[in-house]
C-alpha atoms as a PDB file:
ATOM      1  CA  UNK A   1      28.759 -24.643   1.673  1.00  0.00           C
ATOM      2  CA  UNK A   2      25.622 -23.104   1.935  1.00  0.00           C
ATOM      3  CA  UNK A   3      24.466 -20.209  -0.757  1.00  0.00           C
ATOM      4  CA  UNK A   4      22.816 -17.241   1.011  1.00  0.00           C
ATOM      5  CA  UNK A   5      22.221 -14.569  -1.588  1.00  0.00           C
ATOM      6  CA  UNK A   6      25.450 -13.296  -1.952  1.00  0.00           C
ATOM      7  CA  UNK A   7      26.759 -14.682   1.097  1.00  0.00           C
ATOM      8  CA  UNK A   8      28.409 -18.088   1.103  1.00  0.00           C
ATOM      9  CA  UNK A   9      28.220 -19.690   4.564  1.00  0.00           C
ATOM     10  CA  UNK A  10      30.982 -22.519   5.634  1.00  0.00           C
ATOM     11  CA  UNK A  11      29.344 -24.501   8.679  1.00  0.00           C
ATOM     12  CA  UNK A  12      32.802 -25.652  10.982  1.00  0.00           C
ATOM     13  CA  UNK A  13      32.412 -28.233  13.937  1.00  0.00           C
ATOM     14  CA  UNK A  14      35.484 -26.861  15.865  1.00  0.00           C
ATOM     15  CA  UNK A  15      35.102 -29.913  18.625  1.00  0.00           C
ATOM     16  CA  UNK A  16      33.122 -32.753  19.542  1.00  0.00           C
ATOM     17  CA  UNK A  17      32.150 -33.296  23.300  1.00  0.00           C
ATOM     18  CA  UNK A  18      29.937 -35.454  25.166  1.00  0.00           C
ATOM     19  CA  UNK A  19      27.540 -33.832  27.834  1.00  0.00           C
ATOM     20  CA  UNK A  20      26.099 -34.581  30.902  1.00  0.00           C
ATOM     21  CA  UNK A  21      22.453 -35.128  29.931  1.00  0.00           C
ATOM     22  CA  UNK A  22      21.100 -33.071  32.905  1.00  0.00           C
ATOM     23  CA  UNK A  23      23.138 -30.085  31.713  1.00  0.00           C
ATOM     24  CA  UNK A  24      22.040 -30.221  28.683  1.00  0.00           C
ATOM     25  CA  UNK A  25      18.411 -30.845  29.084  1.00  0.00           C
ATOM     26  CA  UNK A  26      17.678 -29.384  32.023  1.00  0.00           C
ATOM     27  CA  UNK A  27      14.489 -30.317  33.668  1.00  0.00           C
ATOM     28  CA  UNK A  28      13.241 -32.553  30.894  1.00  0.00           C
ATOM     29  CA  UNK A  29      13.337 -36.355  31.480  1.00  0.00           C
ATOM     30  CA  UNK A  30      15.695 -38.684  30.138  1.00  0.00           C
ATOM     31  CA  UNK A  31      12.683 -40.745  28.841  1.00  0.00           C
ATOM     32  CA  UNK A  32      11.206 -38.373  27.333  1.00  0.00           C
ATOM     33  CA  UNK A  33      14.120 -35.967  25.579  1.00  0.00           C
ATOM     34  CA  UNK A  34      15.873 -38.995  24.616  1.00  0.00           C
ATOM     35  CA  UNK A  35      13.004 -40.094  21.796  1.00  0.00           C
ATOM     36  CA  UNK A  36      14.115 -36.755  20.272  1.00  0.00           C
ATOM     37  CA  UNK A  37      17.874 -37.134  20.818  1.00  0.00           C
ATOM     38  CA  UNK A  38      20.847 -39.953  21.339  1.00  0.00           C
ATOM     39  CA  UNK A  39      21.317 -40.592  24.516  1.00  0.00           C
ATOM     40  CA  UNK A  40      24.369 -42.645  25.776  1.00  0.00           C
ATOM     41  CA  UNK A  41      22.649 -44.774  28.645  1.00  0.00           C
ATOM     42  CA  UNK A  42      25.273 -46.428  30.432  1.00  0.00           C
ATOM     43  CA  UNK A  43      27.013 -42.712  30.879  1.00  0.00           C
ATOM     44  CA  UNK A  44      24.308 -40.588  31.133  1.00  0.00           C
ATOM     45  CA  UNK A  45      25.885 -38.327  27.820  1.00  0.00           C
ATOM     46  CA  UNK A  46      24.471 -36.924  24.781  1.00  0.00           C
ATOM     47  CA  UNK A  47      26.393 -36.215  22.262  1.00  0.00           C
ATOM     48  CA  UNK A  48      27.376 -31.850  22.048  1.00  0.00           C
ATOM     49  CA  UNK A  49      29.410 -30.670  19.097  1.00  0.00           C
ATOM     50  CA  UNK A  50      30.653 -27.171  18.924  1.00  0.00           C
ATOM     51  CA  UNK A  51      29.503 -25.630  15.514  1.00  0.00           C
ATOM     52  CA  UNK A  52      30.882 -22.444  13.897  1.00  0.00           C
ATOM     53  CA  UNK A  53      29.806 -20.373  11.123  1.00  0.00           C
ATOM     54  CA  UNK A  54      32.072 -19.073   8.917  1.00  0.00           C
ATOM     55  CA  UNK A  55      30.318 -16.358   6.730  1.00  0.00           C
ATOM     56  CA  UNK A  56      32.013 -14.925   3.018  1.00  0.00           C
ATOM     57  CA  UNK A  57      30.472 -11.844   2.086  1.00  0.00           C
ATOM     58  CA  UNK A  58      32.385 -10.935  -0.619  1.00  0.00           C
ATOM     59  CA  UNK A  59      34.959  -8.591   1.061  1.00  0.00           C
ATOM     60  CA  UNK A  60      34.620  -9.786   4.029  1.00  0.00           C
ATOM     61  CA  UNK A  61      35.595 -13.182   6.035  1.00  0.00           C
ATOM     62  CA  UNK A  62      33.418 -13.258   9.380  1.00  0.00           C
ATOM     63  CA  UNK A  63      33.799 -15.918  11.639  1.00  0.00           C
ATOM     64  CA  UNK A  64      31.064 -16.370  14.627  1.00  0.00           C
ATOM     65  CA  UNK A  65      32.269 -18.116  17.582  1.00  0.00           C
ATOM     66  CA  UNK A  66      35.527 -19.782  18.157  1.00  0.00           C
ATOM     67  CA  UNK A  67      34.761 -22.962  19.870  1.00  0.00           C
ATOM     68  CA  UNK A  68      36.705 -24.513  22.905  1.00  0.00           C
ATOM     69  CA  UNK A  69      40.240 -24.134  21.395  1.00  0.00           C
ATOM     70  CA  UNK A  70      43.417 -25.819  22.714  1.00  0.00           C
ATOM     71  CA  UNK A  71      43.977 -23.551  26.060  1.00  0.00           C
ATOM     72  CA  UNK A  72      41.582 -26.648  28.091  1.00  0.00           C
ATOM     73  CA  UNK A  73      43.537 -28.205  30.564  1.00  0.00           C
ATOM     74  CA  UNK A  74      43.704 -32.187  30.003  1.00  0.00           C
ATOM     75  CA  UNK A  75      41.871 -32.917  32.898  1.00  0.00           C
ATOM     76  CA  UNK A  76      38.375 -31.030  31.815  1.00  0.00           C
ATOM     77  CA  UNK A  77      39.600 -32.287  27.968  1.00  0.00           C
ATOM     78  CA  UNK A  78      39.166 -35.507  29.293  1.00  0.00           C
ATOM     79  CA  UNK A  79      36.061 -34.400  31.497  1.00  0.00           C
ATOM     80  CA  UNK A  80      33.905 -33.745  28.843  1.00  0.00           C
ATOM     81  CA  UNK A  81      35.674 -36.654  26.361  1.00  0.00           C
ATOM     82  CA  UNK A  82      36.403 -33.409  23.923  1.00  0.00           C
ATOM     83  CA  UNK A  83      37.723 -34.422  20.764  1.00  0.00           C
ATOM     84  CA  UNK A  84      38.237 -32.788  16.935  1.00  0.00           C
ATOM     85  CA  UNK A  85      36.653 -35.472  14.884  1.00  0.00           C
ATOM     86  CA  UNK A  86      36.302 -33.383  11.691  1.00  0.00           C
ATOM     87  CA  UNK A  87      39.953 -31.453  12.650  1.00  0.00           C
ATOM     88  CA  UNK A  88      40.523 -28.152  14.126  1.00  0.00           C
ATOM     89  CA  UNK A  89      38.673 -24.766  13.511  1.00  0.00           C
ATOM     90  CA  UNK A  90      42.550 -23.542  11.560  1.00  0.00           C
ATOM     91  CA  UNK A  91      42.528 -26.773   9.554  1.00  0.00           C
ATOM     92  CA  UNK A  92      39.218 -25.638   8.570  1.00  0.00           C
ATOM     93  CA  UNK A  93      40.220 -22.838   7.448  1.00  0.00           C
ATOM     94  CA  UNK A  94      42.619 -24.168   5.385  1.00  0.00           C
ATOM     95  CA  UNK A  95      40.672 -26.809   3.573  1.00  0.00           C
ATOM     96  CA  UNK A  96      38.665 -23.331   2.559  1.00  0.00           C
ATOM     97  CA  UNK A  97      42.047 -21.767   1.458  1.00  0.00           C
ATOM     98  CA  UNK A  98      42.365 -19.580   4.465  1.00  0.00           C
ATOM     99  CA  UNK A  99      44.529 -18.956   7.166  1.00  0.00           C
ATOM    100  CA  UNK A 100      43.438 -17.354  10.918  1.00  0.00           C
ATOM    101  CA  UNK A 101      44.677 -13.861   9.237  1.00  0.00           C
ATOM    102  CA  UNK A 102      42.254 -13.478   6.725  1.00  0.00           C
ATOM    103  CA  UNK A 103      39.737 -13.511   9.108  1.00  0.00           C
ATOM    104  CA  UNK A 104      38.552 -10.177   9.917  1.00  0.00           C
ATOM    105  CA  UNK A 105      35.634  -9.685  12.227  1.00  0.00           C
ATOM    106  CA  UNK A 106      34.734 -12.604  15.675  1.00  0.00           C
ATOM    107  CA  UNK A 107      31.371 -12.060  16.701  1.00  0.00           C
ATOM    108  CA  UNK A 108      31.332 -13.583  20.042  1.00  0.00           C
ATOM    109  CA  UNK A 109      27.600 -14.115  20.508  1.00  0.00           C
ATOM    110  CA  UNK A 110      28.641 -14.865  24.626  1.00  0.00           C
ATOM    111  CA  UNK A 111      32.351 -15.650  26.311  1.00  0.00           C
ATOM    112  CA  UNK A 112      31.492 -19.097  27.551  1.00  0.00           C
ATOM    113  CA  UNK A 113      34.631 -21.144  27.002  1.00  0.00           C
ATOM    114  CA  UNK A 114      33.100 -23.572  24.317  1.00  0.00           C
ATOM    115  CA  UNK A 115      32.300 -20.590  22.428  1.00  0.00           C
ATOM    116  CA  UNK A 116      35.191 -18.497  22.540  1.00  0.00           C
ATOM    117  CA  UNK A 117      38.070 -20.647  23.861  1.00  0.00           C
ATOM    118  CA  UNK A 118      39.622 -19.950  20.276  1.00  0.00           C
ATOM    119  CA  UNK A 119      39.747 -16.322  20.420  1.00  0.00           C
ATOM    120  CA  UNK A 120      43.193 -16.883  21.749  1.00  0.00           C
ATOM    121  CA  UNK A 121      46.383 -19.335  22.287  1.00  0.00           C
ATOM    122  CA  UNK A 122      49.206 -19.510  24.377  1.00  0.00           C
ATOM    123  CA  UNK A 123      52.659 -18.444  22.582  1.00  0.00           C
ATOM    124  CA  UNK A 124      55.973 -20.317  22.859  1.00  0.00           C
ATOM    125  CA  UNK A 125      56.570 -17.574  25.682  1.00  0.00           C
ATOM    126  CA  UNK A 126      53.594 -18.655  27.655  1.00  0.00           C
ATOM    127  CA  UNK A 127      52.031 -15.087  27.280  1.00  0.00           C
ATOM    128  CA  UNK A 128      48.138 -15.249  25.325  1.00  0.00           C
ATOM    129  CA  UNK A 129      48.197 -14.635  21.768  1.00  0.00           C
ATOM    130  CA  UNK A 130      45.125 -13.242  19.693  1.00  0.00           C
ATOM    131  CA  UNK A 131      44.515 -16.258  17.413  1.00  0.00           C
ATOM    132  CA  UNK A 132      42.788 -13.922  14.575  1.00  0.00           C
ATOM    133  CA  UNK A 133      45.853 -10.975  14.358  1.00  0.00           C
ATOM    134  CA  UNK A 134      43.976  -8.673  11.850  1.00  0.00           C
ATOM    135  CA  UNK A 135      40.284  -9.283  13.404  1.00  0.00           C
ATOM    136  CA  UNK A 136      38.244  -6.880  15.125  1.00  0.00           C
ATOM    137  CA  UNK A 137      36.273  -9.400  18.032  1.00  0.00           C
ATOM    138  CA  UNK A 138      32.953  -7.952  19.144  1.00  0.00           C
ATOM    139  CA  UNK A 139      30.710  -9.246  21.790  1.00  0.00           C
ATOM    140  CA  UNK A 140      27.787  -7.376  24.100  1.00  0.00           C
ATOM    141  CA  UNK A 141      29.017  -5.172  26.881  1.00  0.00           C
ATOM    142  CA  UNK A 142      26.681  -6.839  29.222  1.00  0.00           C
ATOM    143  CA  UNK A 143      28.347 -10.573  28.446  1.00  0.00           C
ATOM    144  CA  UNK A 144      31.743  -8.632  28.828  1.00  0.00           C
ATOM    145  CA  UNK A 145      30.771  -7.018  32.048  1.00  0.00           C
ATOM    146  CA  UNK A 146      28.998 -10.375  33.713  1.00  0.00           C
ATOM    147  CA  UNK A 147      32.714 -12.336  32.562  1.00  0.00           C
ATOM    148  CA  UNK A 148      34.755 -10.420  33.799  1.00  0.00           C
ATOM    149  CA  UNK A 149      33.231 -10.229  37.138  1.00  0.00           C
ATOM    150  CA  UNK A 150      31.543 -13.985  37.606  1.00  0.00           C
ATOM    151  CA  UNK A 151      29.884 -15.365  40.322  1.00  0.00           C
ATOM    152  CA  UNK A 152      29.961 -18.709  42.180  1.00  0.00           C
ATOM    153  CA  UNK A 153      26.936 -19.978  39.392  1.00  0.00           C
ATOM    154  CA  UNK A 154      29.131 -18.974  36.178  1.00  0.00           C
ATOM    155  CA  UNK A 155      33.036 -18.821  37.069  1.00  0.00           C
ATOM    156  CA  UNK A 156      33.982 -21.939  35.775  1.00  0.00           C
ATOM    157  CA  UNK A 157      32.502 -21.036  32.227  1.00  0.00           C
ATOM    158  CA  UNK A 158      34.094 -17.617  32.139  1.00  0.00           C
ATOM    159  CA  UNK A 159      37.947 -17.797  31.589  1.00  0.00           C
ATOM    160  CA  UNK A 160      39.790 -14.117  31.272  1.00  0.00           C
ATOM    161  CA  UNK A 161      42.524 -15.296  28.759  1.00  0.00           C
ATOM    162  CA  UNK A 162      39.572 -15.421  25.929  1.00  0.00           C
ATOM    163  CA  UNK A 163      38.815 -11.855  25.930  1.00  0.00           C
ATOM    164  CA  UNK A 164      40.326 -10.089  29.080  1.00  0.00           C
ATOM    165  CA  UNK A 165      43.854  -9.366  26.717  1.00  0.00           C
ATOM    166  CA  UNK A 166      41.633  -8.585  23.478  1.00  0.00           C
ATOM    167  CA  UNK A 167      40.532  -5.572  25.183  1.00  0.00           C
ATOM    168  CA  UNK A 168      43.738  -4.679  26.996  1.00  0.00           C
ATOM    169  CA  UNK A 169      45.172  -4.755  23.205  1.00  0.00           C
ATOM    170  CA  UNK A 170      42.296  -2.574  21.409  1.00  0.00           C
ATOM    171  CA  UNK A 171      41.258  -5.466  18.901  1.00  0.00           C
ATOM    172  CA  UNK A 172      37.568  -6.437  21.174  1.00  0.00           C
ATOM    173  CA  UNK A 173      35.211  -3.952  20.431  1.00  0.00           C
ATOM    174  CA  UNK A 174      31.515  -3.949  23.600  1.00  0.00           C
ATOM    175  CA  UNK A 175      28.195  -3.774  21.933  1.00  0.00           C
ATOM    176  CA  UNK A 176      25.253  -1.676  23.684  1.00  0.00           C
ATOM    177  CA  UNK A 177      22.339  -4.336  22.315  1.00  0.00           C
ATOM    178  CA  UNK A 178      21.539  -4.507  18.803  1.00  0.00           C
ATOM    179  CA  UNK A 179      24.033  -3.723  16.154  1.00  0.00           C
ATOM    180  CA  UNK A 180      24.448  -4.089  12.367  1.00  0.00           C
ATOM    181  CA  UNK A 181      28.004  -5.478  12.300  1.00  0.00           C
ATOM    182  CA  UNK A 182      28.474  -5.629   8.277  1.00  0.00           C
ATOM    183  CA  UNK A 183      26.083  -5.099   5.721  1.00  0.00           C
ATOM    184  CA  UNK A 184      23.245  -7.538   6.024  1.00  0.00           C
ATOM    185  CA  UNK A 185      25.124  -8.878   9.282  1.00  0.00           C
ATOM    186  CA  UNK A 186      23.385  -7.978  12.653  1.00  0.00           C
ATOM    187  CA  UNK A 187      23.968  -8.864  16.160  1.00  0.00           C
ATOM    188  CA  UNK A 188      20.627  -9.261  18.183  1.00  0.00           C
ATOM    189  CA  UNK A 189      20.851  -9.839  22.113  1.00  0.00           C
ATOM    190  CA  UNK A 190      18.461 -12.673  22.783  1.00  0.00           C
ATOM    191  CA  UNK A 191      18.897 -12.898  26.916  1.00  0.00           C
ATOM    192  CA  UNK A 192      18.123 -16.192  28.789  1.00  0.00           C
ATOM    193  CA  UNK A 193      21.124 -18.241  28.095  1.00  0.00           C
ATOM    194  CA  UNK A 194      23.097 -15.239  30.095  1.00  0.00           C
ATOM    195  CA  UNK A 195      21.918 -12.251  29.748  1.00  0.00           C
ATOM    196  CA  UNK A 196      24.316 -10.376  27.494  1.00  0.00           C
ATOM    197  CA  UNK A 197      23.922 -13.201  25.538  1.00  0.00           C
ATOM    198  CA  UNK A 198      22.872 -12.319  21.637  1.00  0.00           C
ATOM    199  CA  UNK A 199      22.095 -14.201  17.949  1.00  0.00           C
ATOM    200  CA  UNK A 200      23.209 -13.384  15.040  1.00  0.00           C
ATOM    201  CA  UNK A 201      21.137 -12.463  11.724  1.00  0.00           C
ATOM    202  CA  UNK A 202      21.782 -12.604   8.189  1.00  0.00           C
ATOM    203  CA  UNK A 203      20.132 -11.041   5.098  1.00  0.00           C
ATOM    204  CA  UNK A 204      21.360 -11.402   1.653  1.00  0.00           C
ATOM    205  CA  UNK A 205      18.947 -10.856  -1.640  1.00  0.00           C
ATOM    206  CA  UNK A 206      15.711 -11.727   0.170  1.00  0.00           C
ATOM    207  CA  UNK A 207      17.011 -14.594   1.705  1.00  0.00           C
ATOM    208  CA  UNK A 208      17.274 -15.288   6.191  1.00  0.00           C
ATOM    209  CA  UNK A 209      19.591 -16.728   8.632  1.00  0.00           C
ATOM    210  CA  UNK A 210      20.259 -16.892  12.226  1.00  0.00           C
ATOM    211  CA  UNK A 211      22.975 -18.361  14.467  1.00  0.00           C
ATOM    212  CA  UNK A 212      20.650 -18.934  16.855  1.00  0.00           C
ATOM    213  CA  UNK A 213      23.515 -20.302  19.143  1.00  0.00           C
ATOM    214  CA  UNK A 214      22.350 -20.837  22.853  1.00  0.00           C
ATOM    215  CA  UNK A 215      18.892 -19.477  22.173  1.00  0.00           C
ATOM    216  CA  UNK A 216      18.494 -22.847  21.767  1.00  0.00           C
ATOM    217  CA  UNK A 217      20.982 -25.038  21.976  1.00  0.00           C
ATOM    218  CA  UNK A 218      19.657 -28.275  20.167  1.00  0.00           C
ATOM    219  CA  UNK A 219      16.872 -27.665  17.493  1.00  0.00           C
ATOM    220  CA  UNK A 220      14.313 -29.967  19.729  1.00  0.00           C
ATOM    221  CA  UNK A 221      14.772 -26.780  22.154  1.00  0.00           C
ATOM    222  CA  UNK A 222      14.080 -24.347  19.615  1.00  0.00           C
ATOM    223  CA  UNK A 223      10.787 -26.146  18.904  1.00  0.00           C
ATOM    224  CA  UNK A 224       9.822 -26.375  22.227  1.00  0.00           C
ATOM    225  CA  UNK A 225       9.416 -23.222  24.139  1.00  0.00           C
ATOM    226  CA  UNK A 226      10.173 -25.143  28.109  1.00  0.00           C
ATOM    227  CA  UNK A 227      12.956 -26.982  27.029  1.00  0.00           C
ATOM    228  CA  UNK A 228      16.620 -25.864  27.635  1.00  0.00           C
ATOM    229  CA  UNK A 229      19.632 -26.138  29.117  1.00  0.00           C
ATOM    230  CA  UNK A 230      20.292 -26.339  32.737  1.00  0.00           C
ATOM    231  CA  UNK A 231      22.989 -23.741  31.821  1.00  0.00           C
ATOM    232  CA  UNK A 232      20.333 -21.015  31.224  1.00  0.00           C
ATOM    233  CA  UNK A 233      20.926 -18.383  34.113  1.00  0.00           C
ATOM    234  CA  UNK A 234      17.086 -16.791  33.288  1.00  0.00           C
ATOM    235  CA  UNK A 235      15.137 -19.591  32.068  1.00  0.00           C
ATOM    236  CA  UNK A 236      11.924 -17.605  31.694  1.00  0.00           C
ATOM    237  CA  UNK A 237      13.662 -15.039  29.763  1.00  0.00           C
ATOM    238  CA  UNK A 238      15.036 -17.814  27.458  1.00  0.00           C
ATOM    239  CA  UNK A 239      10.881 -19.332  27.165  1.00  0.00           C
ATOM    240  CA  UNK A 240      10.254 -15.787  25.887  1.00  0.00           C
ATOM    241  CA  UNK A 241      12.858 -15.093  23.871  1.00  0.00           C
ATOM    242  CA  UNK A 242      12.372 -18.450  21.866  1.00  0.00           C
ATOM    243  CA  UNK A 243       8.754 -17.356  21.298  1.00  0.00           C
ATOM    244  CA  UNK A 244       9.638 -13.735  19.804  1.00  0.00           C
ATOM    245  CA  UNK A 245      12.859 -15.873  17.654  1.00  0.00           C
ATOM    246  CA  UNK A 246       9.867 -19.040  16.758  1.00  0.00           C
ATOM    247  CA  UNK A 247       7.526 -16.369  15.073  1.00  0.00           C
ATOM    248  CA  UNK A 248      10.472 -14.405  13.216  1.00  0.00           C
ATOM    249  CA  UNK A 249      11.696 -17.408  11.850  1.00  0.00           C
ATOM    250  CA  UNK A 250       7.982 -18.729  10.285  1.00  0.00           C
ATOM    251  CA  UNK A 251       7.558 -15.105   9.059  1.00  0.00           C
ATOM    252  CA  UNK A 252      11.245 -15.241   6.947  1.00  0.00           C
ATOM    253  CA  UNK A 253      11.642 -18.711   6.086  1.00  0.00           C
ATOM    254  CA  UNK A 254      15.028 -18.459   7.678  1.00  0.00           C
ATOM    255  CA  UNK A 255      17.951 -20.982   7.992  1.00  0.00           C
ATOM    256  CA  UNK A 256      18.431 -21.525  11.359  1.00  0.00           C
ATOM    257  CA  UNK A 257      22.192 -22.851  12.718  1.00  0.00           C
ATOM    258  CA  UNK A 258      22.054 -24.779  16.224  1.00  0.00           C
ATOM    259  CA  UNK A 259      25.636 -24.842  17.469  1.00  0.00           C
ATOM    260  CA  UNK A 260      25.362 -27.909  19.638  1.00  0.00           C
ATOM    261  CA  UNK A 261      23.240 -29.682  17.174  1.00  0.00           C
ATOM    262  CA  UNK A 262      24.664 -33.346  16.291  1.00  0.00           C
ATOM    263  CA  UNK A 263      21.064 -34.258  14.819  1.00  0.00           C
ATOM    264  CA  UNK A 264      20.048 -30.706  12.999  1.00  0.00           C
ATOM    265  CA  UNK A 265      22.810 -28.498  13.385  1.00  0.00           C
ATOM    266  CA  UNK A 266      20.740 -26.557  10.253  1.00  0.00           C
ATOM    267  CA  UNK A 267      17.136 -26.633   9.838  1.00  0.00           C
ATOM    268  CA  UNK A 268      13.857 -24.580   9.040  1.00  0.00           C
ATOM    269  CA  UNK A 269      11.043 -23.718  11.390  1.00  0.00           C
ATOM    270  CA  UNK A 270       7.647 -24.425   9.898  1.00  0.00           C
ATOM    271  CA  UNK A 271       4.545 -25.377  10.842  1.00  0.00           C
ATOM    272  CA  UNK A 272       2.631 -28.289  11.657  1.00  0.00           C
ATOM    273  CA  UNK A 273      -0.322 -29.046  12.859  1.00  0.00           C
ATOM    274  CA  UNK A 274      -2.151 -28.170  16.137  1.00  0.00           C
ATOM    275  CA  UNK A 275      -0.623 -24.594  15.777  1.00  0.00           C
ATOM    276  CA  UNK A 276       3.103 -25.703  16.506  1.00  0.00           C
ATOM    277  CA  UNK A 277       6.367 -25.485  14.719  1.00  0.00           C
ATOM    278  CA  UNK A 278       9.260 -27.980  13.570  1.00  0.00           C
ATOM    279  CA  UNK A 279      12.497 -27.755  12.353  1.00  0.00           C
ATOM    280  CA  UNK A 280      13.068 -29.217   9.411  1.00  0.00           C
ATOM    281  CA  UNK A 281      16.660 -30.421   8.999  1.00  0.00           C
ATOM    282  CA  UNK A 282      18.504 -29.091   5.714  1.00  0.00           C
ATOM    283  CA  UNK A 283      21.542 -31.379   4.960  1.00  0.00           C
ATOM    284  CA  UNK A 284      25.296 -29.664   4.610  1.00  0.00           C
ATOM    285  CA  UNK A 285      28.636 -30.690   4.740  1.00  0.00           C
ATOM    286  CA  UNK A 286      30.622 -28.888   7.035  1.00  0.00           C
ATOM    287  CA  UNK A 287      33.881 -27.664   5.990  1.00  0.00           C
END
């Protein structure tokens, strides 16, 4: 657990997978990205977690993200070798002494499946099932808009059954850009990755956070501005975006939470010499 003023943050990895290493690094060379990150040789993988944050205000249990959930069919399970090393995102939960109704706001910061795929489950009747029954879900109209009407580039990533019912059923609420969610909770649309795509900050007694989420993917990305995922749809948007995000996070000090980290899934962004940045890791247990 991780103190934040008066918010206590619970980091959960929902899912383990391992990644194609041109997906997940883009342009950059294997020889060179791989002195900053494992690289699995012989397939070609890196190794691509799916991190939630679990965030206890006080009166309020907020959960961002929802990872891949159990909806995958076997053959992409076995695809992308995705596993639950540390459990599931429910048995999480419970180790915390909750259950998926206590839950009461999903900030979806996009609807690609390894980041929402446990916004829902299939019942015993086959029909799709809101996993979080007393939640509100919230996500940017933009992302809604783009996933429910995908193209050949980002169909395969989009899958209706994680949000399409949630808004049929009145519990998924569309943002129109930046929105204060909860006290000291805010919802900021950092485009690039998609472009309804958006972060997530946090502010409690003087102290910073962001879920950066797939801002940057990886916290080597986050340091360095051309670096990304071969996933971006608007790569220079994501370069800029990352240098408006870089400068807020020297300026606050802030704890920054990479969901696809396996390195640094938490770190700090300071500087170093020659005018850059780093992230520094910060050690936590996840729950």
């Amino acid at each position: 657990m991780i103190t934040l003023g008066n918010f206590q943050l619970h980091l959960i990895q929902e899912s383990m997978t391992q990644m194609d290493a041109g997906g997940a690094f883009g342009l950059v060379p294997r020889g060179l990205f791989s002195r900053f990150y494992p690289l699995n040789v012989e397939q070609n993988t890196v190794p691509m977690p799916s991190n939630l944050l679990l965030v206890q205000t006080g009166t309020q249990n907020i959960l961002i993200d929802s990872g891949n959930g159990d909806k995958i069919p076997d053959k992409l399970r076995d695809l992308f070798h995705l596993e639950h090393p540390r459990g599931t995102m429910l048995e999480a939960l419970n180790r915390l002494g909750l259950t998926a109704a206590d839950i009461h706001l999903v900030i979806n910061t996009h609807l690609h499946n390894d980041h929402c795929g446990g916004n829902t489950y299939i019942g015993a009747d086959g029909s799709i099932v809101p996993m979080f029954p007393n939640a509100e879900y919230v996500t940017q109209r933009r992302e809604f808009e783009d996933a429910s009407h995908p193209n050949e580039r980002n169909r395969a990533t989009y899958l209706a059954d994680n949000f399409a019912p949630l808004l049929e059923n009145g519990q998924m609420r569309l943002l129109d850009g930046d929105t204060d969610l909860a006290p000291g909770i805010r919802g900021v649309v950092t485009p690039g990755h998609t472009p309804g795509h958006m972060s997530v900050l946090l502010e409690s007694g003087g102290e910073h956070a962001m879920f950066v989420c797939d801002l940057a993917s990886f916290a080597v990305h986050f340091e360095r501005l051309g670096w990304m995922t071969a996933y971006d749809i608007e790569p220079m948007i994501t370069l800029e975006s990352k240098r408006k995000w870089q400068q807020w996070a020297l300026d606050t000090n802030a704890l920054l939470f990479f969901p696809h980290d396996a390195v640094r899934p938490v770190g700090r962004y300071v500087p170093v010499e020659g005018g850059k940045g780093a992230v520094v890791e910060i050690d936590v247990e996840f729950a």
